[in-house]
C-alpha atoms as a PDB file:
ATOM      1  CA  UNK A   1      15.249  29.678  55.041  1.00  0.00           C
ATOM      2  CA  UNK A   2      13.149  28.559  57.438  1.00  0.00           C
ATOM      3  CA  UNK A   3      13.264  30.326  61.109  1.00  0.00           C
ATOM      4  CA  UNK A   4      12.149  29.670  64.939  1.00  0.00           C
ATOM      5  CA  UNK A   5      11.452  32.212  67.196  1.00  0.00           C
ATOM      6  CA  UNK A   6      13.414  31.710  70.352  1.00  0.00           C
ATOM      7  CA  UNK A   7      12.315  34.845  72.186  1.00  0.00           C
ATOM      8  CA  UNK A   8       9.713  32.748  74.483  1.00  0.00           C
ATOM      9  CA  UNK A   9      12.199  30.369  75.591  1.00  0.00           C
ATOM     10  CA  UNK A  10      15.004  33.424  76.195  1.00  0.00           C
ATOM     11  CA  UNK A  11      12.691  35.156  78.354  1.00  0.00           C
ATOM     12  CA  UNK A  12      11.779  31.875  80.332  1.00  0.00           C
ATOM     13  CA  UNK A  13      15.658  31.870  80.828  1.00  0.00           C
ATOM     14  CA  UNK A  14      16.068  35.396  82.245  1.00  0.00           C
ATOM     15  CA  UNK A  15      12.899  35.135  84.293  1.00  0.00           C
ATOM     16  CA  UNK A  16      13.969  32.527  86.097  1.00  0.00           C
ATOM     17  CA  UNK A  17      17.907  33.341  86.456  1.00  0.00           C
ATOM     18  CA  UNK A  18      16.114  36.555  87.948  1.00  0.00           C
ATOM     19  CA  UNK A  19      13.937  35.039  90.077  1.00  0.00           C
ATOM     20  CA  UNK A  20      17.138  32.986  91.404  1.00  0.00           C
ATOM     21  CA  UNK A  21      18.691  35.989  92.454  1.00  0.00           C
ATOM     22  CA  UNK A  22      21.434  35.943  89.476  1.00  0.00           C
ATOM     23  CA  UNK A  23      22.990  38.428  87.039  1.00  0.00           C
ATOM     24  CA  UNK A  24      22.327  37.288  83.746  1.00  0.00           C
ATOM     25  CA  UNK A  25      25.351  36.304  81.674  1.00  0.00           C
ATOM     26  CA  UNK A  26      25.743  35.196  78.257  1.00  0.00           C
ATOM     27  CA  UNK A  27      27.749  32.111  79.737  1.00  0.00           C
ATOM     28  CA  UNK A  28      24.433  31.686  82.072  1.00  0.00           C
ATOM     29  CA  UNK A  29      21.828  32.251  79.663  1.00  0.00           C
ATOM     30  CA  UNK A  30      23.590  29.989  76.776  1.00  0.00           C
ATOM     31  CA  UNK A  31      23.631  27.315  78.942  1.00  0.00           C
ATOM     32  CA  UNK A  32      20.180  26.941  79.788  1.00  0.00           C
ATOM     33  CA  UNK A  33      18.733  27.226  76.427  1.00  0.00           C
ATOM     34  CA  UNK A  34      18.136  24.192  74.052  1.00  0.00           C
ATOM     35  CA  UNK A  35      18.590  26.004  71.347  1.00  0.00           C
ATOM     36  CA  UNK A  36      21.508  27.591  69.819  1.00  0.00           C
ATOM     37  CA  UNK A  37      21.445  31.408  69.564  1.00  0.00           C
ATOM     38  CA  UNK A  38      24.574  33.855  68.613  1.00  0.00           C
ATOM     39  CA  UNK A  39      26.574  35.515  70.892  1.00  0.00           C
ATOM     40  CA  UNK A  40      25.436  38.725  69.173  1.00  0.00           C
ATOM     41  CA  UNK A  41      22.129  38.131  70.022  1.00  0.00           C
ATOM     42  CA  UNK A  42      22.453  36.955  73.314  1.00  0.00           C
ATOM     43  CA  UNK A  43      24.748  39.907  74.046  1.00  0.00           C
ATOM     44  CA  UNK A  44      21.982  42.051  72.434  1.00  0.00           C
ATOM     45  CA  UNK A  45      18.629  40.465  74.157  1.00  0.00           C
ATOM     46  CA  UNK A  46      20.569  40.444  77.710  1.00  0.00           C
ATOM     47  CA  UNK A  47      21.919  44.380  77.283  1.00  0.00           C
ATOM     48  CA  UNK A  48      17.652  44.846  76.593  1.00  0.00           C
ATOM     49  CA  UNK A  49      16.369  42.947  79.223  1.00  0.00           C
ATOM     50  CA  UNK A  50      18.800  45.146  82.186  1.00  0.00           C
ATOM     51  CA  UNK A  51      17.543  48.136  80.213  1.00  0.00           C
ATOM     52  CA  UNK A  52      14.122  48.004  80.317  1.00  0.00           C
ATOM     53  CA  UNK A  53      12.827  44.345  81.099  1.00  0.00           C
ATOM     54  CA  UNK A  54      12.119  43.708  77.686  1.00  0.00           C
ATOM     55  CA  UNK A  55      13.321  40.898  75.138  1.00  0.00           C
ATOM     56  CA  UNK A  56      13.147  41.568  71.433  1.00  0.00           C
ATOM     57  CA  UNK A  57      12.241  39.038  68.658  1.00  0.00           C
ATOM     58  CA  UNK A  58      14.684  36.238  68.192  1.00  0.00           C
ATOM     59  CA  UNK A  59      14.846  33.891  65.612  1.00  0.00           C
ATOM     60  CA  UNK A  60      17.140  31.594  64.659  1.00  0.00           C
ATOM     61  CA  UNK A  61      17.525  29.216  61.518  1.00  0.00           C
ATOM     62  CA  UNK A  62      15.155  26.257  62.148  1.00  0.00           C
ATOM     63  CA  UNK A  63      16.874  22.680  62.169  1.00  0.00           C
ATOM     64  CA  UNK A  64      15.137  20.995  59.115  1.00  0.00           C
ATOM     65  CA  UNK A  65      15.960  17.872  60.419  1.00  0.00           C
ATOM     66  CA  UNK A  66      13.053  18.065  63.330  1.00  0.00           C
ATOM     67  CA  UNK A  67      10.619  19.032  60.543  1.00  0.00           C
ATOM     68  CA  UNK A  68       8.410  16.814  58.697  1.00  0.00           C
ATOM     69  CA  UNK A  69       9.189  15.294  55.154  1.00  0.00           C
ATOM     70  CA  UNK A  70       5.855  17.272  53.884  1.00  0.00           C
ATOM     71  CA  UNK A  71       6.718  20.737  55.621  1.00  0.00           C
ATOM     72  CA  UNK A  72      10.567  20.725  54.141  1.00  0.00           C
ATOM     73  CA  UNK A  73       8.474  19.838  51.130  1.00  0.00           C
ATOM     74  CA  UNK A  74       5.781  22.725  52.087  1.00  0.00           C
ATOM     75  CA  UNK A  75       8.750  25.503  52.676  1.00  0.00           C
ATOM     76  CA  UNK A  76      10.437  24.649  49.496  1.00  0.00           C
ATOM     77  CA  UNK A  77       7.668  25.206  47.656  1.00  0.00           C
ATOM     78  CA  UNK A  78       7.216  28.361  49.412  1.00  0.00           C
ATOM     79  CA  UNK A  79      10.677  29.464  49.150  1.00  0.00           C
ATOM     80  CA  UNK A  80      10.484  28.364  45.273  1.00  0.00           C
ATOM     81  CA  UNK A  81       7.399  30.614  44.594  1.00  0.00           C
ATOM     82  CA  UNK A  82       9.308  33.223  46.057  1.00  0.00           C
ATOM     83  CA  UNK A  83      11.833  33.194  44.147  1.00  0.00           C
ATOM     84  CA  UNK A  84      10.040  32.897  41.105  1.00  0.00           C
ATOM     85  CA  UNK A  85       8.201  36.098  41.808  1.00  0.00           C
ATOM     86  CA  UNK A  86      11.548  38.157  42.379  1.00  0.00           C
ATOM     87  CA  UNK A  87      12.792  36.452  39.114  1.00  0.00           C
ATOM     88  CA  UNK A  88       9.617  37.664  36.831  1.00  0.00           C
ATOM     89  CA  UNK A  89       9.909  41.159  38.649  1.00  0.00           C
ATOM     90  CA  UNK A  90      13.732  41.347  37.781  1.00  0.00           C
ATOM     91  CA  UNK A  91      13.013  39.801  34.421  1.00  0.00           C
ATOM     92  CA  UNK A  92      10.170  42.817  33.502  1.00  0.00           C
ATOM     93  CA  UNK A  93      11.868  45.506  35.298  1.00  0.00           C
ATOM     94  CA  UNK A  94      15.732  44.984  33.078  1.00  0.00           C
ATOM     95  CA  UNK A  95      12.975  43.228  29.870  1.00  0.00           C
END
């Protein structure tokens, strides 16, 4: 599956709700993102960021549909060699 880190634009988020003068919610920080993220992650990144200012990696499944015809095409292949590999391991390993 392919995946897009979100962690730039969720820091953007909390930098400026903070430079606003506002308490970071989830219901604040949700809203102001254009992509979606789960509430467990949002819950997670905003606990981190009162903590200690910091925002670990997010990433969330990519929408295929804003991808090109040849990268869908490109990750498939990928994702099929990948398999493939596990499937000869598995295959040699139980023989």
């Amino acid at each position: 599956m392919l995946t897009k880190d979100v962690s730039a634009e969720i820091h953007a988020v909390l930098t400026s709700l903070n430079e606003e003068g506002k308490e970071p919610t989830v219901a604040l920080v949700k809203g102001r993102l254009s992509t979606k993220v789960p509430m467990p992650a949002l819950i997670t990144v905003i606990k981190s960021w009162k903590a200690t200012q910091h925002i670990p990696k997010v990433e969330v499944a990519a929408d295929n549909r804003s991808l090109s015809q040849e990268a869908r095409i490109a990750a498939l292949e990928a994702q099929v060699q990948q398999l493939t590999t596990r499937l000869e391991k598995l295959e040699n390993t139980h023989g």
